[in-house]
Protein backbone atom coordinates (compact mmCIF):
# COMPACT_ATOMS: atom_id res chain seq x y z
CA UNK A 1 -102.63 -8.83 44.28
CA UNK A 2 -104.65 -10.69 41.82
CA UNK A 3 -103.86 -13.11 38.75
CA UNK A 4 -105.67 -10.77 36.20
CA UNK A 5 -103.77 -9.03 33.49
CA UNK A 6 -101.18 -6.31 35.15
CA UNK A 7 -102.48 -2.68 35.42
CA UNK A 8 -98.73 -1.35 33.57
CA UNK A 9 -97.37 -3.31 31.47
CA UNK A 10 -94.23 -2.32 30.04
CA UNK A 11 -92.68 -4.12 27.12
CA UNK A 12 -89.04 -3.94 25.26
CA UNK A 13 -88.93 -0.14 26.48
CA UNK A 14 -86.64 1.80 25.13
CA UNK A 15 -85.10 5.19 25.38
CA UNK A 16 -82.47 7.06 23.59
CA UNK A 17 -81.03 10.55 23.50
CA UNK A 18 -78.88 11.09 20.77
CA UNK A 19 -76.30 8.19 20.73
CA UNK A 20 -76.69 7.44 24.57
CA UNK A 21 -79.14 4.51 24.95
CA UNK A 22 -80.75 5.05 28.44
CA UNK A 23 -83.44 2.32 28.69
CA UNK A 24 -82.50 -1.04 26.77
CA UNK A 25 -85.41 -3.04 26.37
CA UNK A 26 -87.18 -2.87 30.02
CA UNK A 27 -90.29 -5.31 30.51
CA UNK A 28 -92.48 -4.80 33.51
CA UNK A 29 -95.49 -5.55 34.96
CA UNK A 30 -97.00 -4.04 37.88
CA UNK A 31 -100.15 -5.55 39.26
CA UNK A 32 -103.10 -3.62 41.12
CA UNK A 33 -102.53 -2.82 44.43
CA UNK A 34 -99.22 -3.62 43.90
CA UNK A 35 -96.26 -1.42 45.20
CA UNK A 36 -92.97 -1.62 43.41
CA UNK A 37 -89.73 -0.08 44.34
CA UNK A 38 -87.11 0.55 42.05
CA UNK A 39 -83.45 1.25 42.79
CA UNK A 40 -79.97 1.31 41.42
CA UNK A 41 -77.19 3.92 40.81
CA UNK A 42 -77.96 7.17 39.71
CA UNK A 43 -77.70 7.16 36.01
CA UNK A 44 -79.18 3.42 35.48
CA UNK A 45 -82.73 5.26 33.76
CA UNK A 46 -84.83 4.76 36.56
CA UNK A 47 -86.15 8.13 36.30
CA UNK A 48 -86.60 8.29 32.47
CA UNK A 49 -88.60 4.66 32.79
CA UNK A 50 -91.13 5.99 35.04
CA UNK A 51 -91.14 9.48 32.89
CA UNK A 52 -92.04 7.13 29.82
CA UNK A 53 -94.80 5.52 31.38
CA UNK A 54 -96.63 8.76 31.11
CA UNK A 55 -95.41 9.98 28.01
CA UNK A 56 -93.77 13.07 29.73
CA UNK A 57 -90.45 11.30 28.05
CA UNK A 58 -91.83 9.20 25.15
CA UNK A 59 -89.93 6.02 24.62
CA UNK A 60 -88.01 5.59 20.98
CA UNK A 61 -89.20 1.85 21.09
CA UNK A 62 -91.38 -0.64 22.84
CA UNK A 63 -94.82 -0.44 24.45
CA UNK A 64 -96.70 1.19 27.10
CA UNK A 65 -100.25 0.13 28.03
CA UNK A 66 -102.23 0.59 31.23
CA UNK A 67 -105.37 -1.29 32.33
CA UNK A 68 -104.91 -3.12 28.80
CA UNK A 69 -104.98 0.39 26.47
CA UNK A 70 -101.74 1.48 24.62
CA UNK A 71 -100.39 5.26 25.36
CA UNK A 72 -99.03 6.65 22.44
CA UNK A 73 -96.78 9.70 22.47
CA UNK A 74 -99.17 12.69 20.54
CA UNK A 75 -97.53 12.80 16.81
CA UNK A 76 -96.47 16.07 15.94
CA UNK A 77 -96.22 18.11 12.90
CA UNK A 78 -95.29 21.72 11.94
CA UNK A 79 -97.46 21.31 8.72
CA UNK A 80 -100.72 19.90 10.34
CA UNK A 81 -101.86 21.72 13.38
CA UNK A 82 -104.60 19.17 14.14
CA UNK A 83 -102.03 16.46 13.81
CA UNK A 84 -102.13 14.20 17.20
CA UNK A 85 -104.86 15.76 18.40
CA UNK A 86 -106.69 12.66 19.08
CA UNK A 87 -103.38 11.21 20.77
CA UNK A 88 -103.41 14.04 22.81
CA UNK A 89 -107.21 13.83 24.15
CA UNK A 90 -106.42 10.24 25.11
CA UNK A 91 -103.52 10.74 26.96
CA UNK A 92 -104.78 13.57 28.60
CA UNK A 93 -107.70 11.12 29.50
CA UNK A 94 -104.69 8.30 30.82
CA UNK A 95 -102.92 10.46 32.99
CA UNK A 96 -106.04 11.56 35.13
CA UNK A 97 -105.71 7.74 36.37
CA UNK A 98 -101.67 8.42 36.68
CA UNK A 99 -100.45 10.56 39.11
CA UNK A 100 -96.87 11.86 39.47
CA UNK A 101 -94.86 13.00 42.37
CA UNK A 102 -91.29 14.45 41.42
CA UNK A 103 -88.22 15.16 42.95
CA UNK A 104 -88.68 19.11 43.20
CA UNK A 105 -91.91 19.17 44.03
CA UNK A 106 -93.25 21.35 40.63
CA UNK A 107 -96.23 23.11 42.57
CA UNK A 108 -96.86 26.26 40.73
CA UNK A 109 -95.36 28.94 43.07
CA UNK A 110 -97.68 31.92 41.93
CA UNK A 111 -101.21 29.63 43.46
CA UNK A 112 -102.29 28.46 46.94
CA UNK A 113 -102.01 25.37 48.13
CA UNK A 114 -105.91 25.36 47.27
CA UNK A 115 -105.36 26.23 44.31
CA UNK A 116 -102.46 24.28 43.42
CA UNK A 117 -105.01 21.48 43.87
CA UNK A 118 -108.33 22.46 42.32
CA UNK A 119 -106.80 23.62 38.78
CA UNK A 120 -106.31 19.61 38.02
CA UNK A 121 -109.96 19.38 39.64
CA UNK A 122 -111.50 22.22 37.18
CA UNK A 123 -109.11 21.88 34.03
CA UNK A 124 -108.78 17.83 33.86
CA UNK A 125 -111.91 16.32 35.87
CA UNK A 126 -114.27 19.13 34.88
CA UNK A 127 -115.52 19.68 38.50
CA UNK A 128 -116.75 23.32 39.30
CA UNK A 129 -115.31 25.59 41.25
CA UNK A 130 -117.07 24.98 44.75
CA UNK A 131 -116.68 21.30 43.69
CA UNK A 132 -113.41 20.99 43.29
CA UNK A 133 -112.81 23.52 46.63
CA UNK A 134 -114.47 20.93 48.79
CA UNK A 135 -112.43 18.23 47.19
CA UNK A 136 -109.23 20.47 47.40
CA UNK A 137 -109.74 21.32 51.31
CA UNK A 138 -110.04 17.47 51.82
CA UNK A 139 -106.81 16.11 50.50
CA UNK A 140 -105.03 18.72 51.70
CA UNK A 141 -106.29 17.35 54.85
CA UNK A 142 -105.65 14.03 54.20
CA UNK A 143 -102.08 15.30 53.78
CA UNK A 144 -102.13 17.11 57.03
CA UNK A 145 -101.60 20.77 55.15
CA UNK A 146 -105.89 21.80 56.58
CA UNK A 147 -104.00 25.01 57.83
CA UNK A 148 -102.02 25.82 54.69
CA UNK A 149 -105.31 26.41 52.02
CA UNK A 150 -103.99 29.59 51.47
CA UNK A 151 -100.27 29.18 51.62
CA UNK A 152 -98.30 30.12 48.93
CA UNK A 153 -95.58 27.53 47.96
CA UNK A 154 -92.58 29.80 48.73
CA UNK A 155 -93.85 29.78 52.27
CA UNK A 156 -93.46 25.70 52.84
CA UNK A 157 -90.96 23.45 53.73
CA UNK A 158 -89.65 21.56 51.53
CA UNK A 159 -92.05 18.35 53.06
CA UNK A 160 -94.91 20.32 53.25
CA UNK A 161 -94.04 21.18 49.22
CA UNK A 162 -94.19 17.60 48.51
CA UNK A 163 -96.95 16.79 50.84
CA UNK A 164 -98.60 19.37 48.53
CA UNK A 165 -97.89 17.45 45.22
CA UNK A 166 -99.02 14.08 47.02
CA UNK A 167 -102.62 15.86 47.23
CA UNK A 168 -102.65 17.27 43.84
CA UNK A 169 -101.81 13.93 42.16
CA UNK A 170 -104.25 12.06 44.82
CA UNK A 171 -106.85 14.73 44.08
CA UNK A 172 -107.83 13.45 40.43
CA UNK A 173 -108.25 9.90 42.02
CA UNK A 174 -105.46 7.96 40.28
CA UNK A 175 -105.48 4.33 40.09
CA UNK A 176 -101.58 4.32 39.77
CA UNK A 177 -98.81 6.91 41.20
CA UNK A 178 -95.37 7.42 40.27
CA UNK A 179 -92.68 8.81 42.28
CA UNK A 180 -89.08 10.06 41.55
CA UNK A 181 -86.91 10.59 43.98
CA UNK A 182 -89.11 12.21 45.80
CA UNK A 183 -87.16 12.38 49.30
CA UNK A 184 -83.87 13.46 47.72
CA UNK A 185 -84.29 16.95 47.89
CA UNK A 186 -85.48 17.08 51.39
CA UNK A 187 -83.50 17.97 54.05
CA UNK A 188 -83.29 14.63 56.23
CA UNK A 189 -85.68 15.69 59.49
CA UNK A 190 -88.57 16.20 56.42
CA UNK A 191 -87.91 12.85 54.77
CA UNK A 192 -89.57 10.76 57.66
CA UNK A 193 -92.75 13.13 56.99
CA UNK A 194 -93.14 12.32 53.28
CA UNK A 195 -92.35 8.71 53.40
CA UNK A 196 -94.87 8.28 55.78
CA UNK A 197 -97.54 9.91 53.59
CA UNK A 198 -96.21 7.23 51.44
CA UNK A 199 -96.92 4.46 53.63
CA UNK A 200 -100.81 5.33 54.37
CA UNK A 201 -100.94 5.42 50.53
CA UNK A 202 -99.48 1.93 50.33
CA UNK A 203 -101.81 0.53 52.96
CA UNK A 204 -104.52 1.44 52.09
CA UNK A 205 -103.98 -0.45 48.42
CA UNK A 206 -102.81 2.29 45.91
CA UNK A 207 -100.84 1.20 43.09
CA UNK A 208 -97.75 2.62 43.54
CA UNK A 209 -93.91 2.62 41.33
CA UNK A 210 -91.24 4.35 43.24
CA UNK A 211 -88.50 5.44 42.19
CA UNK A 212 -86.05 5.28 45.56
CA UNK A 213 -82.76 5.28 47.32
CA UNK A 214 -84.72 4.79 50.58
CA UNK A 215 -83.44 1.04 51.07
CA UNK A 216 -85.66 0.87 54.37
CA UNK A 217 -88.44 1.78 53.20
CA UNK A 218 -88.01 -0.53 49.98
CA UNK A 219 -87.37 -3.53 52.04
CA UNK A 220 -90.74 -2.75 54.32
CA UNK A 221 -93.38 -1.31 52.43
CA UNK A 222 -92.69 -2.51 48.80
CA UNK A 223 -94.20 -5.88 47.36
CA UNK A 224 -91.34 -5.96 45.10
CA UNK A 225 -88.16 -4.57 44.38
CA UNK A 226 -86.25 -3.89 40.85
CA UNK A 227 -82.65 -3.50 40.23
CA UNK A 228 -82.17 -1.33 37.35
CA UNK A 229 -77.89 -0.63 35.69
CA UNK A 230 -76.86 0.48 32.71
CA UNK A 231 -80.85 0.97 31.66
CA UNK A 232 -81.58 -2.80 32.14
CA UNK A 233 -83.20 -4.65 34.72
CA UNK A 234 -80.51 -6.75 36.28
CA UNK A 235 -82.53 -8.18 39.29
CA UNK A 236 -86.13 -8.06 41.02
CA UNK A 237 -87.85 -9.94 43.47
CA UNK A 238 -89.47 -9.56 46.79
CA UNK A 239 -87.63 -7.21 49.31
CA UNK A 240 -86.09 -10.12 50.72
CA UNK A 241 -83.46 -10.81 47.89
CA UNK A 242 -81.34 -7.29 48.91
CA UNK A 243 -80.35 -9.31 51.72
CA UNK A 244 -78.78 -11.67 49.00
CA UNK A 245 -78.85 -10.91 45.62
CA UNK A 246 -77.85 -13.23 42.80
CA UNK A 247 -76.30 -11.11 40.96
CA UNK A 248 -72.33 -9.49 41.83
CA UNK A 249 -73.52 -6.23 40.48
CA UNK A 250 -76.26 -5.60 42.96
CA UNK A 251 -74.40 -6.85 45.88
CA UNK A 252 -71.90 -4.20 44.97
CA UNK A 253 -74.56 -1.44 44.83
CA UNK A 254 -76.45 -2.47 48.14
CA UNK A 255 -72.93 -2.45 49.78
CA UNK A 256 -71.67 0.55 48.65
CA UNK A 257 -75.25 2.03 49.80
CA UNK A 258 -74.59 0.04 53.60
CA UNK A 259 -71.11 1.55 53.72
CA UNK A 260 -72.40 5.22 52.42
């Protein structure tokens, strides 16, 4: 944690689809090395924040900029093909220092687990094949998945799916990860597995905005925690607050989560 200007930096964020406002004006900072947890009922845009911060859901309003550079949303246009391409080369450049980690998983079921990893490793960081094979073989080691190289998807647990997307993401060498929800598809015995590949990533310094209903692991691995309802931020602070938020509104969510 340093004093220098915030690796994300979101500002007056907003979201809308149609006539349903999701995100109302969200500012947030998230330092290097920092690890912030979000939380909050389902509904509250948690989810579509963290999608906007990579353009995957571009934001109707506000701003977006990471390690001090904007990302801007490609334009497009039926008439002119060549329209956004510049936008496009950028963010393409952006997201090689993002990683993502969803909720289900989105390996591509039709590749290995090797290759699952190495297409990001040939197609974004321009490594060749044998290159991006020996980098492939070692995250999926770091992961734990050395005997699953040539697994297809469709024969992994659900943890050992998401263990998989941990290594693809890790394997371009982000300096930030995002990740949604991505114990609530797990059956409970696998959830342990995948938070704990979590944890290494947090000690060992990454940069991390999660997306949770894990309340334990909020309260002992994040640096801070965020209260989002109704697509505002309503509360944040060190993990300590949940034990007594300030505001009637969170101490209704963290209760109904206790008595869940």
């Amino acid at each position: 944690m340093t004093a220098s200007a915030p690796l994300l930096r979101l500002r007056g964020l907003t979201k809308r689809f149609g006539t349903n406002e999701v995100l109302r004006g969200v500012d947030l900072d998230v330092a290097e090395g920092e690890v912030v947890c979000i939380i909050g009922p389902s509904g509250s845009g948690k989810s579509t924040l963290l999608r906007c911060v990579n353009m995957l859901t571009p934001p109707s309003g506000g701003t977006v900029e990471f390690d001090g550079t904007a990302v801007v949303a490609p334009r497009e246009s039926r008439w002119n093909p060549l329209a956004g391409r510049g936008e496009r080369r950028e963010l393409q450049r952006l997201r090689a220092h993002i990683g993502m980690v969803f909720q289900h998983f989105n390996v591509f079921p039709h590749l290995t687990a090797l290759e699952n990893v190495t297409l990001g490793l040939t197609r974004v960081a321009g490594l060749d094949a044998a290159a991006a094979a020996e980098r492939a073989r070692a995250e999926l080691e770091g992961v734990g998945l050395t005997e699953k190289v040539d697994a297809y998807p469709a024969t992994l647990s659900g943890g050992q799916k998401q263990r998989l997307a941990i290594a693809r993401a890790l394997a371009l060498d982000p300096r930030l990860m995002l990740f949604d929800e991505v114990t609530s598809a797990l059956d409970p015995e696998l959830v342990g597995d995948v938070l704990g590949q979590m944890r290494r990533l947090a000690a060992d310094g990454m940069t991390m905005l999660v997306v949770t209903h894990e309340m334990k692991f909020a309260q002992e691995v994040a640096d801070r925690v965020v209260f989002m309802d109704g697509g505002v931020i309503v509360e944040e602070g060190p993990p300590s607050f949940m034990r007594d938020p300030a505001h009637e509104r969170t101490r209704a969510f963290l209760r109904a989560v206790r008595e869940a």
